[in-house]
C-alpha atoms as a PDB file:
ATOM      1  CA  UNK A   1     -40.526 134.688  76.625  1.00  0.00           C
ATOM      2  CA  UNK A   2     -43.305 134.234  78.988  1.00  0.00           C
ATOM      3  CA  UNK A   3     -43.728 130.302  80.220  1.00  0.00           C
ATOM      4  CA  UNK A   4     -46.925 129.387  81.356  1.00  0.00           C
ATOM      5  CA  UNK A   5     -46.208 125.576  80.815  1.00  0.00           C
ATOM      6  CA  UNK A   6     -43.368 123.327  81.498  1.00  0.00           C
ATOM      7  CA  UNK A   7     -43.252 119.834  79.901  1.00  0.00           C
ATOM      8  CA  UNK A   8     -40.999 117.194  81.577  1.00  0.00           C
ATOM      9  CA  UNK A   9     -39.961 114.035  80.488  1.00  0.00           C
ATOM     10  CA  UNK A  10     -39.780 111.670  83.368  1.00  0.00           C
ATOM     11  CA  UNK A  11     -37.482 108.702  83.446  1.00  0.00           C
ATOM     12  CA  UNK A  12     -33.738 109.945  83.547  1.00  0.00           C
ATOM     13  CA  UNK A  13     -34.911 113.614  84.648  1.00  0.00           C
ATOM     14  CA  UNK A  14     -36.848 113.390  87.701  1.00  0.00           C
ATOM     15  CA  UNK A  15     -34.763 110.453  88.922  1.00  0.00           C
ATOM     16  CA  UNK A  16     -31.498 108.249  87.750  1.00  0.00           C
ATOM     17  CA  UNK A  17     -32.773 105.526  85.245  1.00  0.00           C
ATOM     18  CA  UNK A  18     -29.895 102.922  85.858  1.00  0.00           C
ATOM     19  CA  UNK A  19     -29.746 102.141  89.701  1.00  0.00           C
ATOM     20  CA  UNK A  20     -33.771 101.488  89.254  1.00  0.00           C
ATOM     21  CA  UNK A  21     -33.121  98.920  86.168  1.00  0.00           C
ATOM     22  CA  UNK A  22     -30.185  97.439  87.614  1.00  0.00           C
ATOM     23  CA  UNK A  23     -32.456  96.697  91.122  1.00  0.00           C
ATOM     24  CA  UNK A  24     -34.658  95.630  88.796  1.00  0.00           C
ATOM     25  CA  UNK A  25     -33.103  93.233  86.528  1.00  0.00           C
ATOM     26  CA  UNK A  26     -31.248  91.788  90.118  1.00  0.00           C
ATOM     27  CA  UNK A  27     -35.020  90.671  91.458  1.00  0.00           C
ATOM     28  CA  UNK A  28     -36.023  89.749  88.673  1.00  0.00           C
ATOM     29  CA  UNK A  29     -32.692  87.221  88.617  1.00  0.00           C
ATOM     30  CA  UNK A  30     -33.333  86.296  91.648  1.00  0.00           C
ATOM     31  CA  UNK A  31     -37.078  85.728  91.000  1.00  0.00           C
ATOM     32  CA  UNK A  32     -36.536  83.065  88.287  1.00  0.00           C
ATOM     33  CA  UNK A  33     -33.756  81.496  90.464  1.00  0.00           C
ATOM     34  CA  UNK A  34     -36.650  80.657  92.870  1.00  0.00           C
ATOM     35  CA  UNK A  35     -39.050  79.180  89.906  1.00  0.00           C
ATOM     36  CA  UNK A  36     -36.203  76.907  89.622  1.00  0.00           C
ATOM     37  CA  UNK A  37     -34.460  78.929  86.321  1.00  0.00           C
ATOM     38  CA  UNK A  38     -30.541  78.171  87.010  1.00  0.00           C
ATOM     39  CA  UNK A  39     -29.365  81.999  86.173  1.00  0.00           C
ATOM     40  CA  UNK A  40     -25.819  83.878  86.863  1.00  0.00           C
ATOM     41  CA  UNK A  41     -25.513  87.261  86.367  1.00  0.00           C
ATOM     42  CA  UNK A  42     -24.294  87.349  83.129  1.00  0.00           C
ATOM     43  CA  UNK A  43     -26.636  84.282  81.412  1.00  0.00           C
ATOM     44  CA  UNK A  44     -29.572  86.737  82.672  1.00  0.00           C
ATOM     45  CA  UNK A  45     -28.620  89.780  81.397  1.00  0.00           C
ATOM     46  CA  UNK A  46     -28.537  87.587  78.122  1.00  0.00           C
ATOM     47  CA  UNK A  47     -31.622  86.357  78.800  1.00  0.00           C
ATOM     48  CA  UNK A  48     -33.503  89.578  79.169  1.00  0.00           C
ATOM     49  CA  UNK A  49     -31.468  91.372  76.430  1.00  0.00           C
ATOM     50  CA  UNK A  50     -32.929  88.769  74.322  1.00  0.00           C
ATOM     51  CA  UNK A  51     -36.489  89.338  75.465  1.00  0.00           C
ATOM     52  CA  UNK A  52     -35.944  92.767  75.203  1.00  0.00           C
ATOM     53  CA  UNK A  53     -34.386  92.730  71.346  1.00  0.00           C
ATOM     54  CA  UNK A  54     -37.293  90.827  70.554  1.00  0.00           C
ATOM     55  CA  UNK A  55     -39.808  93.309  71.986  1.00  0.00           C
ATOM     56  CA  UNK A  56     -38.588  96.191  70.328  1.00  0.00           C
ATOM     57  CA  UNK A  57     -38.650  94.500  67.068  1.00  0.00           C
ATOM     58  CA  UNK A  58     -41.925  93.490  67.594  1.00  0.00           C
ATOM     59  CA  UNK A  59     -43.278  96.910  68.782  1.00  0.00           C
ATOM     60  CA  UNK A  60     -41.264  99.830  67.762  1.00  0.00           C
ATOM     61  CA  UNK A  61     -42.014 103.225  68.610  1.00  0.00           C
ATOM     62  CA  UNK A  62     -44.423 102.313  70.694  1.00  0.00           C
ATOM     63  CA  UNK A  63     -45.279 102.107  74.960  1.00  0.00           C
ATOM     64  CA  UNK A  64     -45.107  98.408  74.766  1.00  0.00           C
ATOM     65  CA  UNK A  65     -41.709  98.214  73.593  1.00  0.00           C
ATOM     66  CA  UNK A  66     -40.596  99.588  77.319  1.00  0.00           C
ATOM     67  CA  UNK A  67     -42.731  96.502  79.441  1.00  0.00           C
ATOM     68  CA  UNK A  68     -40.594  94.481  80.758  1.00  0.00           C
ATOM     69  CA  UNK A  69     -43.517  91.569  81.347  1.00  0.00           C
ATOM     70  CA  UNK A  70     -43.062  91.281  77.841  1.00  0.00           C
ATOM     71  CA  UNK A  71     -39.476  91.406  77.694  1.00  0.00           C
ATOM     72  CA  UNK A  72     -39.727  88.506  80.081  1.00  0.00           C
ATOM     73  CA  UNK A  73     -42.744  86.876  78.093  1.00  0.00           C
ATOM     74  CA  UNK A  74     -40.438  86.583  75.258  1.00  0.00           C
ATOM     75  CA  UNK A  75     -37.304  85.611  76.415  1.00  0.00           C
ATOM     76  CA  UNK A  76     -38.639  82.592  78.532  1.00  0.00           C
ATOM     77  CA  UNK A  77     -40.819  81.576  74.969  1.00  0.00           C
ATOM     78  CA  UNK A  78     -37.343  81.055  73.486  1.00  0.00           C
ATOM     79  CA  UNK A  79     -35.725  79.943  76.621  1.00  0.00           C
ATOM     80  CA  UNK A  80     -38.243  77.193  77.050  1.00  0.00           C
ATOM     81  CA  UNK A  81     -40.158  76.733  73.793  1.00  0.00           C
ATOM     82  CA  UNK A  82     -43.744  77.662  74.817  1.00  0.00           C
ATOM     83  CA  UNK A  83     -45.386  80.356  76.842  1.00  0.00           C
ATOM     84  CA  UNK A  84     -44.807  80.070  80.450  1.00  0.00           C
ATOM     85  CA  UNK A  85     -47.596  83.026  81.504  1.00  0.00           C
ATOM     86  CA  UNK A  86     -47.249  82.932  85.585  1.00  0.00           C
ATOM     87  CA  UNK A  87     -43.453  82.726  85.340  1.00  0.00           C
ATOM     88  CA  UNK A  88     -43.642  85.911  83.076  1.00  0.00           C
ATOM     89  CA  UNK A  89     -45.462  87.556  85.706  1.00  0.00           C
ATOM     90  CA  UNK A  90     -43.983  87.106  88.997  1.00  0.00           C
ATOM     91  CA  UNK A  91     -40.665  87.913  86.654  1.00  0.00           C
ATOM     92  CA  UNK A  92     -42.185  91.098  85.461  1.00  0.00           C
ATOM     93  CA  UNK A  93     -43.561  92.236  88.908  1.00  0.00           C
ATOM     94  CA  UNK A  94     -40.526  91.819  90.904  1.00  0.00           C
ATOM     95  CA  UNK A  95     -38.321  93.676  88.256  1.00  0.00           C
ATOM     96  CA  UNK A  96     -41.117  96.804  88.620  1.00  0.00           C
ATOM     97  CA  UNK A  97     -41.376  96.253  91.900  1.00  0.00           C
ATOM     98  CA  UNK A  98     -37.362  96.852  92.916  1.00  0.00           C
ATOM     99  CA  UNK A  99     -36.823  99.730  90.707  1.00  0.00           C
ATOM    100  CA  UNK A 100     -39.567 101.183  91.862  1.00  0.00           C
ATOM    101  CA  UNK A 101     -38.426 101.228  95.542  1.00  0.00           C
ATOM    102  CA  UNK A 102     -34.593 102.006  94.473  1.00  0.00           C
ATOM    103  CA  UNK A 103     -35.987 105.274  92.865  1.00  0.00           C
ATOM    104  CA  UNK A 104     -34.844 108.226  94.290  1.00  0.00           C
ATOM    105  CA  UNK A 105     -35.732 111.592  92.694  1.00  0.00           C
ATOM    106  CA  UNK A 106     -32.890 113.887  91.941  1.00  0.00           C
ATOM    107  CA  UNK A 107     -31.529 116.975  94.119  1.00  0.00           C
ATOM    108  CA  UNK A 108     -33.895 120.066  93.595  1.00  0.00           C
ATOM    109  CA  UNK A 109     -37.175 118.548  91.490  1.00  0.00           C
ATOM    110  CA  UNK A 110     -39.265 119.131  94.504  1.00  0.00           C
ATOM    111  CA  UNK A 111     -38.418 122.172  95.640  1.00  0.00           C
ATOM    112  CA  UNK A 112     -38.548 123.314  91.389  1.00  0.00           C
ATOM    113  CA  UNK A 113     -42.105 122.084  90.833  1.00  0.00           C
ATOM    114  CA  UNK A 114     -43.101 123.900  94.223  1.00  0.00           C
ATOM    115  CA  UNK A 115     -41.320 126.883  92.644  1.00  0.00           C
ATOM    116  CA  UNK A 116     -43.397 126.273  89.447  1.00  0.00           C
ATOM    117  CA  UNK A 117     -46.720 126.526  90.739  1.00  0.00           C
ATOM    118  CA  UNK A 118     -46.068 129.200  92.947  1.00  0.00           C
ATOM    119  CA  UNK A 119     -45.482 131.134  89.725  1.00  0.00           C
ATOM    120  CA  UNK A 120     -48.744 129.873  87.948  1.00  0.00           C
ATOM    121  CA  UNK A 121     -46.866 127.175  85.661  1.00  0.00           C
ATOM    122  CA  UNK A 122     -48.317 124.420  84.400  1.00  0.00           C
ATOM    123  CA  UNK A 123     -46.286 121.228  84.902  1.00  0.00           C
ATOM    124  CA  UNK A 124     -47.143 118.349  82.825  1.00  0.00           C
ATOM    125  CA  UNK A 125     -44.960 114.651  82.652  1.00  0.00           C
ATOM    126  CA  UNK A 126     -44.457 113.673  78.702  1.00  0.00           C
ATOM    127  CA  UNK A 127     -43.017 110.429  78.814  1.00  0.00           C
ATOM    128  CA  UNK A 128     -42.454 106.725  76.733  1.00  0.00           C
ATOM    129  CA  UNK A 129     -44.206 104.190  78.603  1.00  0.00           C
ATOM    130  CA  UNK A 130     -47.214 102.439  79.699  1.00  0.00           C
ATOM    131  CA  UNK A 131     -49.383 104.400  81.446  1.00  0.00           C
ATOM    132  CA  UNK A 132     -49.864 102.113  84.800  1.00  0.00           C
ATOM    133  CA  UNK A 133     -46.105 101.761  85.431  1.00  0.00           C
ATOM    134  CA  UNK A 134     -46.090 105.680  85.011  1.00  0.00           C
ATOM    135  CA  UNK A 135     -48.739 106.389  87.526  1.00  0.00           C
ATOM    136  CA  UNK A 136     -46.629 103.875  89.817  1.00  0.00           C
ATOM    137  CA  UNK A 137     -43.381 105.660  89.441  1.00  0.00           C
ATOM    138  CA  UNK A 138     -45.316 109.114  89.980  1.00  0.00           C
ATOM    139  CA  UNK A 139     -47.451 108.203  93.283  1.00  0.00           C
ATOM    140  CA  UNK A 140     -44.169 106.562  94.558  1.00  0.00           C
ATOM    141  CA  UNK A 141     -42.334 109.423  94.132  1.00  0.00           C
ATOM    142  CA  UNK A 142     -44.558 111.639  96.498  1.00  0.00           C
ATOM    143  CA  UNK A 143     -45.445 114.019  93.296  1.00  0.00           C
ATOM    144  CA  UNK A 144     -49.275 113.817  92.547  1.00  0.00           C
ATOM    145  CA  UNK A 145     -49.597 117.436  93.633  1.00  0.00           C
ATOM    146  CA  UNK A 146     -47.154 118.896  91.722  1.00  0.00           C
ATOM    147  CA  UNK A 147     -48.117 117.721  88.758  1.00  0.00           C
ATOM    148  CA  UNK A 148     -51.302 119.122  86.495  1.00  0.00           C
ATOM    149  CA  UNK A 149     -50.662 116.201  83.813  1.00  0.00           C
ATOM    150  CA  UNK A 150     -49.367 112.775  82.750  1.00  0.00           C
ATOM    151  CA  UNK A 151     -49.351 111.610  79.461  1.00  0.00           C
ATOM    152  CA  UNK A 152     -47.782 108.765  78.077  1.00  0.00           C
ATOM    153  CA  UNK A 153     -47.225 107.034  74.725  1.00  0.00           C
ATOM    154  CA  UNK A 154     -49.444 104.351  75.585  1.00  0.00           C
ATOM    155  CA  UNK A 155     -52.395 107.049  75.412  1.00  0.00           C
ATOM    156  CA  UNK A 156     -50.933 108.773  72.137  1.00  0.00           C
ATOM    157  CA  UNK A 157     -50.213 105.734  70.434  1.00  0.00           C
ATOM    158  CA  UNK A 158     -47.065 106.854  69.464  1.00  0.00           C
ATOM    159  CA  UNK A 159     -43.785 108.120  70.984  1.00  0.00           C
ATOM    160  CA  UNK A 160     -41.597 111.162  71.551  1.00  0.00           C
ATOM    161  CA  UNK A 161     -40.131 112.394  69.481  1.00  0.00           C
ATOM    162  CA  UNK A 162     -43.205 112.267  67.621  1.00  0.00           C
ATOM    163  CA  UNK A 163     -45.733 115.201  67.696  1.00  0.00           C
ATOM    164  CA  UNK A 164     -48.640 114.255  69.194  1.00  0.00           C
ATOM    165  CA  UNK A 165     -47.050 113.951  72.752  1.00  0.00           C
ATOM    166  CA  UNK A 166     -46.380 117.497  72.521  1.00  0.00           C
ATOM    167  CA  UNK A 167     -48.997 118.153  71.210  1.00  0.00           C
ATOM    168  CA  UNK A 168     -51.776 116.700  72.979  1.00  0.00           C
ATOM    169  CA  UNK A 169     -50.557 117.577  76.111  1.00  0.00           C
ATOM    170  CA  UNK A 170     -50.471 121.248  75.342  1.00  0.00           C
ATOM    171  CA  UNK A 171     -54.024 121.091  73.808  1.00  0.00           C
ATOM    172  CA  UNK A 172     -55.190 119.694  77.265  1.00  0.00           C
ATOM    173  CA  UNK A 173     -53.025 122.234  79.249  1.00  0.00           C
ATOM    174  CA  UNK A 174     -54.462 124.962  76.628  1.00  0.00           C
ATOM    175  CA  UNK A 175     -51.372 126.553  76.097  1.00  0.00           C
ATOM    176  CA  UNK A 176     -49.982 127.173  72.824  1.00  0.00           C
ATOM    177  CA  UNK A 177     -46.470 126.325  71.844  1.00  0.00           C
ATOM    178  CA  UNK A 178     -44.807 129.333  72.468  1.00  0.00           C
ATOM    179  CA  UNK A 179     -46.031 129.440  76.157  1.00  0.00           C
ATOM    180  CA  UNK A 180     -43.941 126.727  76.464  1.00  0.00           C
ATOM    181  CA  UNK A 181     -40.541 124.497  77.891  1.00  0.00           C
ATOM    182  CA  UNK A 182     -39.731 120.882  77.370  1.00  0.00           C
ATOM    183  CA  UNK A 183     -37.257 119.191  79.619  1.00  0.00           C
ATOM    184  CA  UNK A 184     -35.662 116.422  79.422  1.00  0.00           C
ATOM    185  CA  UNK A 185     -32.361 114.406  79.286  1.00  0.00           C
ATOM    186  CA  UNK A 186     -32.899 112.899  75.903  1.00  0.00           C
ATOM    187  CA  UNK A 187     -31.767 114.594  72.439  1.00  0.00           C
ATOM    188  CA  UNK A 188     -34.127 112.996  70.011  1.00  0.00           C
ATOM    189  CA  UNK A 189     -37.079 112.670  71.902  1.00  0.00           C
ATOM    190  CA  UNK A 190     -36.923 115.542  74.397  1.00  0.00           C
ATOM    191  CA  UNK A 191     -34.739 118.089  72.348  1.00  0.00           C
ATOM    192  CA  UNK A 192     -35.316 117.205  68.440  1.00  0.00           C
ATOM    193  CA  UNK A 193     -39.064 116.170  69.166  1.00  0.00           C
ATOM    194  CA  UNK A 194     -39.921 119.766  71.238  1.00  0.00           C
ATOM    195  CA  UNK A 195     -37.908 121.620  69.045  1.00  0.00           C
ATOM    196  CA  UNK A 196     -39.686 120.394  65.857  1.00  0.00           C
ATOM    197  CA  UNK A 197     -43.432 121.661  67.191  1.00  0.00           C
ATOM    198  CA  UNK A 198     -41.945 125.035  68.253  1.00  0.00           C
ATOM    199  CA  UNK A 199     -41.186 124.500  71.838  1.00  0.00           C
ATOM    200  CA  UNK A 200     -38.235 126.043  73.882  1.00  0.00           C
ATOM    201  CA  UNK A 201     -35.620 123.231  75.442  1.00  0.00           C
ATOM    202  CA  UNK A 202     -33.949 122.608  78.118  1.00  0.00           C
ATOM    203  CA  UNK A 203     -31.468 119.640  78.538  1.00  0.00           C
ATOM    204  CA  UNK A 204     -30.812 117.814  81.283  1.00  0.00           C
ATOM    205  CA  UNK A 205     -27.741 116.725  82.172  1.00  0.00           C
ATOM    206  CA  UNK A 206     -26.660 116.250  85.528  1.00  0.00           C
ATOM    207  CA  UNK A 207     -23.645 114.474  84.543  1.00  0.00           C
ATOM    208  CA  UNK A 208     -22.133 116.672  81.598  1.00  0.00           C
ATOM    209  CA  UNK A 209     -22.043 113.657  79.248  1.00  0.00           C
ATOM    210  CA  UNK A 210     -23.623 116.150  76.630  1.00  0.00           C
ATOM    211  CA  UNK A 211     -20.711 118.837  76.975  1.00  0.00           C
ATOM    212  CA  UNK A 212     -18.607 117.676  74.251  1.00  0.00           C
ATOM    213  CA  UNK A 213     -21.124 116.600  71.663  1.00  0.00           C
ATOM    214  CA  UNK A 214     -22.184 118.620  68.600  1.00  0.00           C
ATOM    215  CA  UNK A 215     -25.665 119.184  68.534  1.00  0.00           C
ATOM    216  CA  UNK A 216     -27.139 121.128  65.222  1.00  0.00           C
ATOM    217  CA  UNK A 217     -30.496 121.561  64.281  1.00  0.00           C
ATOM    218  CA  UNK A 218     -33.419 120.178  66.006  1.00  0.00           C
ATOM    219  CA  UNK A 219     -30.953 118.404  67.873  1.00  0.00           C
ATOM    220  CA  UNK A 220     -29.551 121.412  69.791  1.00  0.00           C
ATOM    221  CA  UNK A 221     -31.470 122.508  72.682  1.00  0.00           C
ATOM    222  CA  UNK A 222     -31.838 126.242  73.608  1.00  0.00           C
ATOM    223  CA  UNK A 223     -30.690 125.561  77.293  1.00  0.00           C
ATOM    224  CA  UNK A 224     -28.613 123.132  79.080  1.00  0.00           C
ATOM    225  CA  UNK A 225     -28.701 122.629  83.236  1.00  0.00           C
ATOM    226  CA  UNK A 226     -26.894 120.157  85.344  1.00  0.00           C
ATOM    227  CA  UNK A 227     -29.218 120.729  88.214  1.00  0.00           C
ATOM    228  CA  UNK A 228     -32.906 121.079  88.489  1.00  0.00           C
ATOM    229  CA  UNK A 229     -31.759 124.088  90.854  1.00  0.00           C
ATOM    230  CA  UNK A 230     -30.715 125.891  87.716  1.00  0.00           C
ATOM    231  CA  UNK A 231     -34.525 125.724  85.615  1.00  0.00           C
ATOM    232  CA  UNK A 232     -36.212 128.476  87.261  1.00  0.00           C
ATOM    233  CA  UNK A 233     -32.934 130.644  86.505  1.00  0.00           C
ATOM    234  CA  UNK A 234     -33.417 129.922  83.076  1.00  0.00           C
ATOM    235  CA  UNK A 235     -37.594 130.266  82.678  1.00  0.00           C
ATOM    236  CA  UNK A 236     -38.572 132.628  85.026  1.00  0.00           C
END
């Protein structure tokens, strides 16, 4: 196979998703403590489960159902009966605002894109979320140059697994299917959703959560790494 395009998702493959949400959710805690909201631990996990239940009801399948201001929006509607737009807010921006600094990226991505682009690989970000958090997570992460594209669902209108990220992003790479790898650590989105338009697919899976499980169909990929280390073995 010759690869002239790799497609990564981002959140859970460049970096570890739960330290950044857990950062998150603590100053966001500690955020409505301030605005006087009298929150322990557990009453605000509640609380923003809540929110966040009634965001993806609201929104599914789409890049809104991931924004936490909304999450927040919601939950303090029911909390307190009618909107409270400035708490929402300062709630929202200090949950992005602490993952954001807790995010780390994981051994070996740097050193992989680099390896990438040396080879004349396209290296595009395909990921479920809105688009100025995205940018946010990307220019914190030091990774502007190594990237040729970002899309997100918030510019497709829908989400992976669904077709159009895929795509749309290799129409505006101009590569065809074949020419190309999606990566990521998530079976229905990243695996069943590249699989479905033809890509090749690698899943990641640092931890080896994914060893046991039977994966058929769409759902299998045609790789698995536990290391970014291991992707140009496996492409190149």
């Amino acid at each position: 196979m010759s690869v002239n395009a790799v497609l990564f998702d981002f959140d859970d493959t460049f970096y570890p998703y739960s330290p950044c949400n857990e950062a998150g959710k603590d100053a966001a805690r500690a955020t409505a403590r301030d605005r006087g909201y009298e929150f322990d631990r557990e009453s605000f996990e509640a609380f923003y489960q809540m929110g966040r239940r009634a965001t993806k009801r609201e929104f599914p399948g789409t890049a809104a159902s991931h924004e936490r201001v909304l999450y927040f929006k919601r939950a303090l509607e029911r909390r307190v009966g009618r909107p409270r737009p400035a708490d929402a807010l300062a709630l929202g921006e200090a949950y992005w605002g602490a993952y954001i600094d807790e995010m780390a990226l994981y051994p070996g991505v740097e050193r992989t894109l680099e390896t990438l682009r040396e080879n004349g690989i396209d290296v595009a970000v395909v990921t479920n979320l809105t688009t100025r958090v995205q940018l946010e997570k990307l220019a914190a992460l030091g990774l502007e140059s190594s990237i040729d594209l970002l899309l997100t669902s918030e510019e497709t209108g829908r989400e992976k697994p669904g077709s159009v990220m895929f795509t749309l992003s290799l129409s505006r790479l101009e590569r065809r299917p074949s020419e190309a790898v999606m990566v990521g650590d998530d079976i229905e989105a990243d695996i069943a959703g590249g699989n479905a338009v033809g890509l090749e697919t690698v899943l990641f899976d640092p931890d080896g959560d994914r060893d046991g499980e039977a994966l058929e169909g769409n759902r299998r990929p045609d790789h698995r790494i536990d290391s970014f280390a291991a992707l140009p073995e496996v492409i190149l």
